[in-house]
C-alpha atoms as a PDB file:
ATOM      1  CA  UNK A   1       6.523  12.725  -1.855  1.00  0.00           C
ATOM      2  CA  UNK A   2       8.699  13.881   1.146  1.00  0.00           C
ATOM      3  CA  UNK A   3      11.942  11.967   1.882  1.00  0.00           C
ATOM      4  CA  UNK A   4      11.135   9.165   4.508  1.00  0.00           C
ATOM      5  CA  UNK A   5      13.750   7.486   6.015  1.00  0.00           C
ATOM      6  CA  UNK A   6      13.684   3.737   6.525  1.00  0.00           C
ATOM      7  CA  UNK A   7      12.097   2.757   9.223  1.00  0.00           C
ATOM      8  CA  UNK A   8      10.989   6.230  10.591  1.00  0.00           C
ATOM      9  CA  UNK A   9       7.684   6.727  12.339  1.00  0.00           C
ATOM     10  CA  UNK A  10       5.630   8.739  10.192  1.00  0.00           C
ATOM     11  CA  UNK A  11       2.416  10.357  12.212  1.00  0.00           C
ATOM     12  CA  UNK A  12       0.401  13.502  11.824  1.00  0.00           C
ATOM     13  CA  UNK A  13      -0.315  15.186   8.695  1.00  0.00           C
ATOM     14  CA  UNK A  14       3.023  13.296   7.447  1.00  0.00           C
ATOM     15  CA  UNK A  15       0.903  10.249   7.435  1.00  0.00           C
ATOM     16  CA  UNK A  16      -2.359  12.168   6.029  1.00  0.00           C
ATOM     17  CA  UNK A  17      -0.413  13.025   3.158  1.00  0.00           C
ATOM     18  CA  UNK A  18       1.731   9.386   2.543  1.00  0.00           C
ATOM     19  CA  UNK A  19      -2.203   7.772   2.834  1.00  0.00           C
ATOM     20  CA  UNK A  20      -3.516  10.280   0.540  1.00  0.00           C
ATOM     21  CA  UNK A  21      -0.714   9.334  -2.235  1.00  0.00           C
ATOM     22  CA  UNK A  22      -0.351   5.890  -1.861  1.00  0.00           C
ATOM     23  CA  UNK A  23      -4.418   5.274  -2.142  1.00  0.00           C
ATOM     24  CA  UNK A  24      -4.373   7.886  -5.593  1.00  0.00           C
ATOM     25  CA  UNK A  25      -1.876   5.337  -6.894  1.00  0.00           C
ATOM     26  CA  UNK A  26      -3.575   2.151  -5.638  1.00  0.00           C
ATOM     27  CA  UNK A  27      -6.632   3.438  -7.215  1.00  0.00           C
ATOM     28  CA  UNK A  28      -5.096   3.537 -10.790  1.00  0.00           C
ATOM     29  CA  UNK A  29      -3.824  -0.087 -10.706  1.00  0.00           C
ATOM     30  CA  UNK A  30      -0.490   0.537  -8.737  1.00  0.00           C
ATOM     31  CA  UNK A  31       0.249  -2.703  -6.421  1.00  0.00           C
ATOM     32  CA  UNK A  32       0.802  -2.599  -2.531  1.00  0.00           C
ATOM     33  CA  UNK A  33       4.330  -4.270  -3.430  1.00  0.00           C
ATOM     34  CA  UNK A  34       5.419  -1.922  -5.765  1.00  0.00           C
ATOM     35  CA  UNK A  35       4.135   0.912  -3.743  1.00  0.00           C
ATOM     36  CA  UNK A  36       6.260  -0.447  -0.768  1.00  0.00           C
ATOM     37  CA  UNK A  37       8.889  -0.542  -2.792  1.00  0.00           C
ATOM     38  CA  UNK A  38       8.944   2.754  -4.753  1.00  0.00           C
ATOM     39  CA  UNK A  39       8.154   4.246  -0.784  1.00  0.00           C
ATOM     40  CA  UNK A  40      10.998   2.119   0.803  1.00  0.00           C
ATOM     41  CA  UNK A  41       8.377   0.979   3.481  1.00  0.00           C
ATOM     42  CA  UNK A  42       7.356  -2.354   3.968  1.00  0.00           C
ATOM     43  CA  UNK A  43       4.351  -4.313   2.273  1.00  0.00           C
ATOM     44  CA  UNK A  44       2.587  -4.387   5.793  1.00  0.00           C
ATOM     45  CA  UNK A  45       2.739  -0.795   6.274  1.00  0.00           C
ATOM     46  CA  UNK A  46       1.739   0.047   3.146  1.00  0.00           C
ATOM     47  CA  UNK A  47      -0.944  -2.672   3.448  1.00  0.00           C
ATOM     48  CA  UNK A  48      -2.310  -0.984   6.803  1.00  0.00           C
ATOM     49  CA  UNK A  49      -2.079   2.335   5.935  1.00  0.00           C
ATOM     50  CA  UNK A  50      -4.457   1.977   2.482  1.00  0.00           C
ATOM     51  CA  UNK A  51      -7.032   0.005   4.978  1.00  0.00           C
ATOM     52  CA  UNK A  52      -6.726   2.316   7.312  1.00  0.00           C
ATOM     53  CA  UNK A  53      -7.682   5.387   4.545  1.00  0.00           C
ATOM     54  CA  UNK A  54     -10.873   3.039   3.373  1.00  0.00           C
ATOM     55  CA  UNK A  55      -9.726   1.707   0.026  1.00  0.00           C
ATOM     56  CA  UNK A  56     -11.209  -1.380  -0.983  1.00  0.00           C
ATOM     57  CA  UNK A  57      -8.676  -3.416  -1.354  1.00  0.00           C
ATOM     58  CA  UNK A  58      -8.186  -6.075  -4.546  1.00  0.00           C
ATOM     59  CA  UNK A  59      -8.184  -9.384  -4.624  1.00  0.00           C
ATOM     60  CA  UNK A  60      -4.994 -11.701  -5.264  1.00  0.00           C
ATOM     61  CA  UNK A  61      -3.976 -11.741  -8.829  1.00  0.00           C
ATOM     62  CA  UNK A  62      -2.406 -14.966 -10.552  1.00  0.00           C
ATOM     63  CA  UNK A  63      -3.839 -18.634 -10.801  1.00  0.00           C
ATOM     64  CA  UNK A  64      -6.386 -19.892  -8.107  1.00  0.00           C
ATOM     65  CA  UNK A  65      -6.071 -23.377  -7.380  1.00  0.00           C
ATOM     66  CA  UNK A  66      -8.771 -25.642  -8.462  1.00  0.00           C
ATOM     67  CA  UNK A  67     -10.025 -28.822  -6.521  1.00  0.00           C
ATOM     68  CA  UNK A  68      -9.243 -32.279  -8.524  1.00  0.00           C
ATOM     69  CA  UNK A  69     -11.990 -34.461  -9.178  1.00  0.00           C
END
């Protein structure tokens, strides 16, 4: 993956190719926080940018709250 600086606006084919990447990854079980962080872009980003490329998108992991009776 090409060197992004923080913070830098990435458009274009940059962005094709980041999109591209990041959904290969999500696909085999990577998470949108450790994508963010092994890209050094925010959850958000990362988070809009997979939507944006059509992945479905997986649920929450962890415990789900259950109502008391």
């Amino acid at each position: 993956m090409a060197d992004l600086k923080k913070g830098a606006r990435i458009t274009g084919s940059t962005r094709d190719k980041l999109a591209a990447d990041l959904k290969k990854k999500y696909e085999k079980g990577a998470s949108i926080r450790a994508l963010a962080e092994s890209t050094g872009r925010s959850y958000g980003f990362v988070h809009r940018v997979l939507s944006e490329s059509g992945v479905q998108l997986r649920g929450r992991g962890g415990a789900t709250r259950t109502k008391k009776k």
